[in-house]
Protein backbone atom coordinates (compact mmCIF):
# COMPACT_ATOMS: atom_id res chain seq x y z
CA UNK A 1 22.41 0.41 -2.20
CA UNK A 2 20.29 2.68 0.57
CA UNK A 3 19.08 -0.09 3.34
CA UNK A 4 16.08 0.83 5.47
CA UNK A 5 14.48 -0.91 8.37
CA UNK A 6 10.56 -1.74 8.48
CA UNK A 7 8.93 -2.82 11.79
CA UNK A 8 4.98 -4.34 11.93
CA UNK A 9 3.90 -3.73 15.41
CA UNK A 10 0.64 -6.32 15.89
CA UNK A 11 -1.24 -7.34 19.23
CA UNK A 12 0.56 -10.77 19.05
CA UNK A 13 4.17 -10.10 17.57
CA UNK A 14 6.74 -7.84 16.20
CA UNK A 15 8.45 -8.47 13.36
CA UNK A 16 11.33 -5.90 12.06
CA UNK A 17 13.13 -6.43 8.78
CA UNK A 18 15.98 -4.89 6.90
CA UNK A 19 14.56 -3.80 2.95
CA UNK A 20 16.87 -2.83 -0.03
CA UNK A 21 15.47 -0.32 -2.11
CA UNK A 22 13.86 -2.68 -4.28
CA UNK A 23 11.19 -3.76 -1.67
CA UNK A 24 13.41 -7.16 -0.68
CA UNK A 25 13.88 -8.56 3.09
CA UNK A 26 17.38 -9.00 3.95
CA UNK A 27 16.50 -10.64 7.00
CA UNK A 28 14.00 -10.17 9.10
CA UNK A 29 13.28 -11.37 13.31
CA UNK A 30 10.30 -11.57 15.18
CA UNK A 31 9.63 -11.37 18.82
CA UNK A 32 6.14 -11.75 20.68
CA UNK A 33 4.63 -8.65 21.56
CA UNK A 34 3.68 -8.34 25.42
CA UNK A 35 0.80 -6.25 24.53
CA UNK A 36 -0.54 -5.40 27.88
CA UNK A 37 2.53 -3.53 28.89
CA UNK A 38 3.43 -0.25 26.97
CA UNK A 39 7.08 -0.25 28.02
CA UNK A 40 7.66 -4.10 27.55
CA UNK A 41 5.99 -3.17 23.86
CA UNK A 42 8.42 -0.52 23.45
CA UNK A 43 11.62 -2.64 24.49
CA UNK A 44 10.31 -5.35 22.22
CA UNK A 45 10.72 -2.94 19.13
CA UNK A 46 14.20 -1.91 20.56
CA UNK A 47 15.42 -4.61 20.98
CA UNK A 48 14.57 -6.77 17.38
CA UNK A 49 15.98 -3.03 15.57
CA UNK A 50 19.30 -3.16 18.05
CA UNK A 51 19.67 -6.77 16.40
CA UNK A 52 19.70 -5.85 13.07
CA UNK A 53 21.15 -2.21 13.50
CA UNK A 54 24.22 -4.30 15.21
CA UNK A 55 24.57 -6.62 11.62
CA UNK A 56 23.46 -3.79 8.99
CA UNK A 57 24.38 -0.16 8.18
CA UNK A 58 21.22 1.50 7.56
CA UNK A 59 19.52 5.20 5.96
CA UNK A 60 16.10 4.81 7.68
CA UNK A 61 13.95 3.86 10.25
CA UNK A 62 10.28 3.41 10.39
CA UNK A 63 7.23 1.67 11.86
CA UNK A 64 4.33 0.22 11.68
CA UNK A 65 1.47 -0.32 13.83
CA UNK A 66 -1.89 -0.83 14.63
CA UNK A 67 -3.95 1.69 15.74
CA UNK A 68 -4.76 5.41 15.23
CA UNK A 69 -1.41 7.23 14.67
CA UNK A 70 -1.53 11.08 14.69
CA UNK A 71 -1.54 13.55 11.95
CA UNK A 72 2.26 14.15 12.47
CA UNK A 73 2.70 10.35 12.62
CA UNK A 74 4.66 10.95 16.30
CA UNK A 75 2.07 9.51 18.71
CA UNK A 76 -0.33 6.38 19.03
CA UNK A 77 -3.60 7.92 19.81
CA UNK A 78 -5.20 4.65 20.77
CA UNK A 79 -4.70 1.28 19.81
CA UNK A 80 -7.34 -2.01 20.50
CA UNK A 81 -5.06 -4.75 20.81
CA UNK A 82 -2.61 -2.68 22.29
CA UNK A 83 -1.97 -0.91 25.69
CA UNK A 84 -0.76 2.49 23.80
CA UNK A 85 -2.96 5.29 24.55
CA UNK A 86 -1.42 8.79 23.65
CA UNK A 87 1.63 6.86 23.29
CA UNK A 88 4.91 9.20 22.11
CA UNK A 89 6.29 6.23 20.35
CA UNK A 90 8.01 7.79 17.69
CA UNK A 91 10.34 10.16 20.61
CA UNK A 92 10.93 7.20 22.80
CA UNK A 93 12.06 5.24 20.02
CA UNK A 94 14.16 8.23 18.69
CA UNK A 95 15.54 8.46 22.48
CA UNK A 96 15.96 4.52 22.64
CA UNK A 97 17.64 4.17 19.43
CA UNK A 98 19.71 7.31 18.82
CA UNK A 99 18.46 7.60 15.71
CA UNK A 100 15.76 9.38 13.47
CA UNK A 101 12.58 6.94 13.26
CA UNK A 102 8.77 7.76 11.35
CA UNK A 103 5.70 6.14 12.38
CA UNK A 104 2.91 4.77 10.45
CA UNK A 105 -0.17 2.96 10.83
CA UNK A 106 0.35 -0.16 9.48
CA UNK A 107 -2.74 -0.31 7.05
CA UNK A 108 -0.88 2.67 5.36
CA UNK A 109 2.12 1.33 5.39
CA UNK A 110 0.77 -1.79 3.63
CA UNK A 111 -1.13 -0.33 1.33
CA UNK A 112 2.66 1.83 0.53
CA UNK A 113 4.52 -1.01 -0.01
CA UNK A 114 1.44 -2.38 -2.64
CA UNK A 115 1.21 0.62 -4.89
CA UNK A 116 4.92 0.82 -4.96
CA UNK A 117 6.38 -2.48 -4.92
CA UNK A 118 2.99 -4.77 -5.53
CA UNK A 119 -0.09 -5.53 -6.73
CA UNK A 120 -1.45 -2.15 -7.21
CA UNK A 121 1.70 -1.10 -8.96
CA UNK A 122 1.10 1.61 -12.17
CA UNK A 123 -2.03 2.81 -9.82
CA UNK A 124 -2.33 6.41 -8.81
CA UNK A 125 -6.01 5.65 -6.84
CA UNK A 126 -6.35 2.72 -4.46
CA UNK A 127 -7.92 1.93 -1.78
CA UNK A 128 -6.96 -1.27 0.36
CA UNK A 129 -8.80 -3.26 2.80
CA UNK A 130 -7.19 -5.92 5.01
CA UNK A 131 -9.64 -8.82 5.69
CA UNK A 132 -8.46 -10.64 8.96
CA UNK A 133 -10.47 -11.04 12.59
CA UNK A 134 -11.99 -7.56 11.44
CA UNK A 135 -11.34 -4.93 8.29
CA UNK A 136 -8.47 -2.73 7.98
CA UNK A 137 -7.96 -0.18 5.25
CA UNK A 138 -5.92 2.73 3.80
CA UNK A 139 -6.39 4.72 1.18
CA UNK A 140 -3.89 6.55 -1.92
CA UNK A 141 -4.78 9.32 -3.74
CA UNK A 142 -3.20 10.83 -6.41
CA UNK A 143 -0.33 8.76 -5.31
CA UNK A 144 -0.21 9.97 -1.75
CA UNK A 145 -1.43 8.68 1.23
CA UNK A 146 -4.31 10.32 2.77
CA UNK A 147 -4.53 10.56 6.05
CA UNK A 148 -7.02 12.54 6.89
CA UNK A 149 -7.37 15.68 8.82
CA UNK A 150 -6.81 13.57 12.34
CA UNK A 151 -4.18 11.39 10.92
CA UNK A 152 -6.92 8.28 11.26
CA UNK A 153 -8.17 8.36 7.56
CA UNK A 154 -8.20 4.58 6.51
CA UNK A 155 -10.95 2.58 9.00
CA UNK A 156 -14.01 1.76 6.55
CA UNK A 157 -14.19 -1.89 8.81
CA UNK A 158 -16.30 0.60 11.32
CA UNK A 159 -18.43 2.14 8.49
CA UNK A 160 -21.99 0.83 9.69
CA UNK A 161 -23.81 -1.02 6.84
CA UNK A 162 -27.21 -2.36 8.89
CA UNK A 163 -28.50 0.09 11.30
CA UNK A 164 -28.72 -1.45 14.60
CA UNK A 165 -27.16 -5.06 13.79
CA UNK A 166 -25.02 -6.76 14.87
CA UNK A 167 -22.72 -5.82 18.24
CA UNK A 168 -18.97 -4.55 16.90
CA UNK A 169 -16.04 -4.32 19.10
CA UNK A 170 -16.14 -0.53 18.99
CA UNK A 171 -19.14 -0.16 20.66
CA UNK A 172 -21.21 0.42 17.82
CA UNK A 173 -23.76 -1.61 16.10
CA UNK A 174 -24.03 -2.87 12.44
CA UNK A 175 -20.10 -2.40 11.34
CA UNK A 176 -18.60 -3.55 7.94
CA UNK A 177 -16.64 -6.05 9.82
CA UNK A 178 -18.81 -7.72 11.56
CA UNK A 179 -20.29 -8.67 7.77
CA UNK A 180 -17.08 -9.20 5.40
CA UNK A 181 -14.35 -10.25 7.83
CA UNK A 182 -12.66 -13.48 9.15
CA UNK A 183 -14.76 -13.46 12.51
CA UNK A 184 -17.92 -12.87 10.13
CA UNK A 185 -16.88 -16.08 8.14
CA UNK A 186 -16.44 -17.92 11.43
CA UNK A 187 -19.81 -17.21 12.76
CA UNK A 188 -21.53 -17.67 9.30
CA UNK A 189 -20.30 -20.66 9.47
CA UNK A 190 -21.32 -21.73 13.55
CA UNK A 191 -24.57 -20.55 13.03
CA UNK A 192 -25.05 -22.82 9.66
CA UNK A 193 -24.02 -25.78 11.25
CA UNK A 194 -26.16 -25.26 14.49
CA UNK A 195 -29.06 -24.63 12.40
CA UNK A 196 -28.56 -27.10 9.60
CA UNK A 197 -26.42 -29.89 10.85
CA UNK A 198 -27.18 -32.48 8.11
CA UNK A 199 -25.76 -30.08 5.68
CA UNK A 200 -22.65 -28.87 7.51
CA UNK A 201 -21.60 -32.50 8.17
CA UNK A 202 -18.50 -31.50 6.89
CA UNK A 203 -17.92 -28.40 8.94
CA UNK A 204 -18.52 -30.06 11.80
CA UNK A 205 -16.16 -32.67 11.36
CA UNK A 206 -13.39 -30.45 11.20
CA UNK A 207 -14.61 -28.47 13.98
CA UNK A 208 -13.98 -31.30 15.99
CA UNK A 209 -17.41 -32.61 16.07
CA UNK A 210 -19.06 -29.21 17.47
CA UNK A 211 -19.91 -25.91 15.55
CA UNK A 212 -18.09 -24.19 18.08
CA UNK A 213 -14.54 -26.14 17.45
CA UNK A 214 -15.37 -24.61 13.42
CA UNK A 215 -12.65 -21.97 12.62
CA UNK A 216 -11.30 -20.04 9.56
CA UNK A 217 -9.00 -22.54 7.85
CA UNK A 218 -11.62 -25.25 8.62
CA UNK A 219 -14.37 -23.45 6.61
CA UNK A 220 -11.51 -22.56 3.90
CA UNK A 221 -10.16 -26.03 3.73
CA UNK A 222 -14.23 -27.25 3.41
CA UNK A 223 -14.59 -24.74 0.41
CA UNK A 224 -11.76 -26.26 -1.31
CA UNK A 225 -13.28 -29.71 -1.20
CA UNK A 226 -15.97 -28.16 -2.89
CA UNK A 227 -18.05 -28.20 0.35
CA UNK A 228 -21.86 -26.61 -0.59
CA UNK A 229 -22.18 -25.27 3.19
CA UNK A 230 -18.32 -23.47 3.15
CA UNK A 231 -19.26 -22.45 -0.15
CA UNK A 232 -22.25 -20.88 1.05
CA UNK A 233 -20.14 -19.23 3.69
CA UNK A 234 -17.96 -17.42 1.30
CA UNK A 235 -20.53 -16.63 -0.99
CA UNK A 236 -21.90 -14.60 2.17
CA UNK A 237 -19.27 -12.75 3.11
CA UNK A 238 -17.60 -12.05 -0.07
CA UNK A 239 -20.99 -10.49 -1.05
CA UNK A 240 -20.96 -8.05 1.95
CA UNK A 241 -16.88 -7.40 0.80
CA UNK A 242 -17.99 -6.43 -2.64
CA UNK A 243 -21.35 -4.61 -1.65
CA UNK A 244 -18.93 -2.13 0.61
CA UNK A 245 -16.45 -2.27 -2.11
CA UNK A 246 -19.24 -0.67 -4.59
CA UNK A 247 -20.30 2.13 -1.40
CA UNK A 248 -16.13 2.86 -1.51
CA UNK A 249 -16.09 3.24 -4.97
CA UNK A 250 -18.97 5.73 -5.28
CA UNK A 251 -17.19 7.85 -2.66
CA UNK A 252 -13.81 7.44 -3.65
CA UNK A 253 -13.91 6.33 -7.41
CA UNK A 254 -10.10 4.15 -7.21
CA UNK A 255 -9.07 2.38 -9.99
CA UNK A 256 -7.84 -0.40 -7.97
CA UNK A 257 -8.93 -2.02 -4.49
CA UNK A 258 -6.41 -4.27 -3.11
CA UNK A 259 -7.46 -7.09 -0.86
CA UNK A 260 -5.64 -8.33 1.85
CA UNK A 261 -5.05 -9.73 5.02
CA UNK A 262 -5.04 -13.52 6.72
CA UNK A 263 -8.54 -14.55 4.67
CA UNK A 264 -8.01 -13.21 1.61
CA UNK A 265 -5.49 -16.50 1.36
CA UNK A 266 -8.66 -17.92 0.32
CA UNK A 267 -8.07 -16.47 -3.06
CA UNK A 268 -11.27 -16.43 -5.51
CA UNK A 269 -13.40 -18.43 -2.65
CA UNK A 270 -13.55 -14.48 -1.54
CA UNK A 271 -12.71 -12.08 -4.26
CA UNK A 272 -15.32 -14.10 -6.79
CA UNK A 273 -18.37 -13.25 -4.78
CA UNK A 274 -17.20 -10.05 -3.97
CA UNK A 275 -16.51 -8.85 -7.78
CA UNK A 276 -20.45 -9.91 -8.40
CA UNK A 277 -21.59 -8.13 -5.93
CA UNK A 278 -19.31 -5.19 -6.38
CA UNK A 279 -19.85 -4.81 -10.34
CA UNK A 280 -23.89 -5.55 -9.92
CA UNK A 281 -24.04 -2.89 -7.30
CA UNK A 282 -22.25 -0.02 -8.27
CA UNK A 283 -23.75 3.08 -8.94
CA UNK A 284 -24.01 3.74 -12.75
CA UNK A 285 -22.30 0.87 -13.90
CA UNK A 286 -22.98 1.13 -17.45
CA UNK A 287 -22.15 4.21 -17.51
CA UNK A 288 -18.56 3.85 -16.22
CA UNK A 289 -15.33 1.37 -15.58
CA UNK A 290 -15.21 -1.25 -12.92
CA UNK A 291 -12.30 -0.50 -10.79
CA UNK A 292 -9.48 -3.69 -10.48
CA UNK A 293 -9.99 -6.22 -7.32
CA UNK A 294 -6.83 -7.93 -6.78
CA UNK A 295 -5.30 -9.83 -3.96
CA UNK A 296 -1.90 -8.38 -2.17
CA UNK A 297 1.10 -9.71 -3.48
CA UNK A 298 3.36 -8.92 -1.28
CA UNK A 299 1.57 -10.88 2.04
CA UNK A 300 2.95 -10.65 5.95
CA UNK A 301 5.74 -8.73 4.96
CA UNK A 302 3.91 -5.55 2.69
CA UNK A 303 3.43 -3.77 6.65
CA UNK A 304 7.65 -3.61 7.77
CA UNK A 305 8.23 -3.44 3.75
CA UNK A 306 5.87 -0.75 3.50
CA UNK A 307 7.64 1.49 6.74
CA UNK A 308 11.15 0.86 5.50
CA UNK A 309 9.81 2.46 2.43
CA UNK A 310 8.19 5.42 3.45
CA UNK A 311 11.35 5.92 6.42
CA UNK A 312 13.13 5.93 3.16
CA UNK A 313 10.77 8.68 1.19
CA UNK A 314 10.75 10.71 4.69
CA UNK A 315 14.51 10.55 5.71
CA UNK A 316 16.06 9.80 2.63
CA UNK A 317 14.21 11.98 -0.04
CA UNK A 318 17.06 11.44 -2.76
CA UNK A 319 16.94 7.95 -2.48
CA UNK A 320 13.36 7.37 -1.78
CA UNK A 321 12.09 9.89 -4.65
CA UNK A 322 14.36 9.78 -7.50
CA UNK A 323 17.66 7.84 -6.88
CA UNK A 324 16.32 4.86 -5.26
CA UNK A 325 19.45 2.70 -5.51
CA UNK A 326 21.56 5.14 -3.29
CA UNK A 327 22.33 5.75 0.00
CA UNK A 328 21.48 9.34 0.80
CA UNK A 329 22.24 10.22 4.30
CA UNK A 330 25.55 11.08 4.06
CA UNK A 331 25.42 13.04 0.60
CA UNK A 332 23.07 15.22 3.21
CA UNK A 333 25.94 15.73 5.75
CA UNK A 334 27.72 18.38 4.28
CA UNK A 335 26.56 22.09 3.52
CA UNK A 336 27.99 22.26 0.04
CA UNK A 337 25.72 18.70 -0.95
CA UNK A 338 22.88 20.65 0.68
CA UNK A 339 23.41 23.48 -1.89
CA UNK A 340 23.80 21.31 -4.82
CA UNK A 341 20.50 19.39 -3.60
CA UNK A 342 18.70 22.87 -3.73
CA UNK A 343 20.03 23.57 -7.30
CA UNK A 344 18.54 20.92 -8.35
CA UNK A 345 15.25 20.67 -6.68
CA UNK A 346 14.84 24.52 -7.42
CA UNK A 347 16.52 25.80 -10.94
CA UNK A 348 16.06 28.87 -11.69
CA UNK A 349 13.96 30.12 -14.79
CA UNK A 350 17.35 30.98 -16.83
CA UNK A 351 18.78 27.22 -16.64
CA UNK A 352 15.43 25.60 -17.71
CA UNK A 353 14.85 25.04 -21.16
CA UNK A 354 12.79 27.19 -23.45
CA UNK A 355 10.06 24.72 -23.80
CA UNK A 356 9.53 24.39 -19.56
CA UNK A 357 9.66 28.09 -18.89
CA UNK A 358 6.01 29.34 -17.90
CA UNK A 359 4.85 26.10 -17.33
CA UNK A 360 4.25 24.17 -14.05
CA UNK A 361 6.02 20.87 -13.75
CA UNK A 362 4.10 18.38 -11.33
CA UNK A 363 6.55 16.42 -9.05
């Protein structure tokens, strides 16, 4: 059985696993990620994939990581919580490692390891969006990641929503994720219990007796209790989720949005609102299905999971397309197995059967 390697490349850690075909983590390591240093991030990665290269044979190689990777998925144009800027990461890795290596943003990668291993499985149209400190997203069609002309398809957290609101770390005003993430929770929250204090007794409690000392798990663990105030929160910011959700699906018509990322732990406290809001405001509803909303299944590990997959699809095409139980590489070695490979990617018209000739095959 074909073994890849999947690294997730964050602004606080690294983690690199080893992935059967079957979307499993051997093992897996982690290592902090000294963000503010370019070449400390890029000995990080070599050294956690040196680990496990020194324990496992492996087909494949691939990556991760936050930011805007380009169109040839080679370089990392520019990443926020990261010092990469026109980064070659994928030939310095190549260089490092001696080996072939594809890089991926890790949205997409996520998203990847979803629709083939996950909760969007049987789905040919998705669209996901990661719900943490801001909004992540990448989106499949037809069953292929797209990408964009750029290579930076995928970023709907930085889709404005109110014109001139609030202040978004990109510089821009009014952004999705300063409505529908994890810091948008947070500061629903702050401002609810500075404003209201008598009804966020409980919110301030587990802040720590201050609205400022209120975090995400606090106004999570108050919504469990049944807290009206955390309630209140969600209600909040799972209706700004589902309310871009609908604007998505009028531009992009998926059949299934997967949700992800640290808050969407909260389960239904988020994705209940957000359904509302999503079926009650999308355009022509009667006239038309309600795409699925479901939470990721596969959690922290869908970004390496995804990477070793699509290292696998990239490098590996036998056993990342058709044959995904076995190795490839070296059936590629020889010039005779490339031959055979041909033969059967390309028959000609006199071995196919009656019934296919004339007609086009979609692969």
């Amino acid at each position: 059985m074909g073994l890849a390697i999947g690294v997730d490349v964050g602004g606080t850690k690294v983690a690199a696993g080893v992935v059967d075909a079957d979307g499993q983590v051997i093992e897996k390591v982690k290592r902090v990620t000294p963000a503010a240093s370019p070449e400390d991030t890029m000995g990080v990665i070599v050294n956690a994939v040196s680990e496990l290269l020194a324990r496992y044979e492996v087909d494949a190689i691939g990556v991760g990581t936050a930011g805007f990777v380009d169109r040839e998925r080679s370089s990392v144009l520019f990443a926020p919580n990261l010092a990469w800027r026109d980064e070659p990461v994928r030939r310095q890795l190549e260089d490092s490692l001696g080996r072939r290596v594809i890089v991926e943003n890790d949205a997409n990668a996520a998203a990847w390891a979803e629709v083939r291993m996950g909760a969007a499985r049987g789905h040919q149209d998705v669209v996901m969006i990661t719900v943490g400190t801001g909004i992540g997203g990448a989106i499949v069609i037809d069953g292929r990641l797209y990408r964009g002309r750029f290579g930076v398809a995928g970023e709907p957290g930085h889709y404005r929503v109110v014109p001139d609101g609030r202040l978004c770390g990109c510089g821009n005003r009014g952004c999705w994720e300063q409505y529908a993430s994890g810091s948008a929770l947070v500061a629903e929250a702050r401002e609810f219990a500075r404003r209201s204090p008598s009804a966020a007794i409980r919110l301030i409690q587990l802040g720590g007796g201050s609205p400022e000392g209120i975090d995400g798990p606090a106004v999570t663990l108050a919504a469990r209790e049944g807290d009206a105030a955390a309630l209140r929160c969600f209600g909040i910011v799972g209706g700004w989720l589902g309310a871009g959700l609908a604007d998505l699906a009028a531009i992009l018509d998926p059949g299934c949005f997967v949700i992800g990322g640290g808050v969407s732990d909260a389960g239904d406290l988020l994705i209940g609102p957000a359904r509302v809001t999503y079926q009650n405001g999308l355009t022509g509803r009667t006239h038309r299905d309600f795409a699925e909303i479901k939470l990721a299944e596969l959690g922290a590990d869908a970004g390496l999971i995804g990477a070793a997959d699509l290292a696998r699809d990239v490098l590996c095409p036998v056993a990342g397309r058709a044959v995904r139980s076995h190795r490839c590489a070296p059936a590629l070695r020889s010039q005779s197995a490339r031959r055979r490979l041909r033969r059967r990617r390309h028959p000609s018209s006199n071995h196919r059967p009656a019934a296919a000739r004339g007609s086009r095959t979609r692969r």
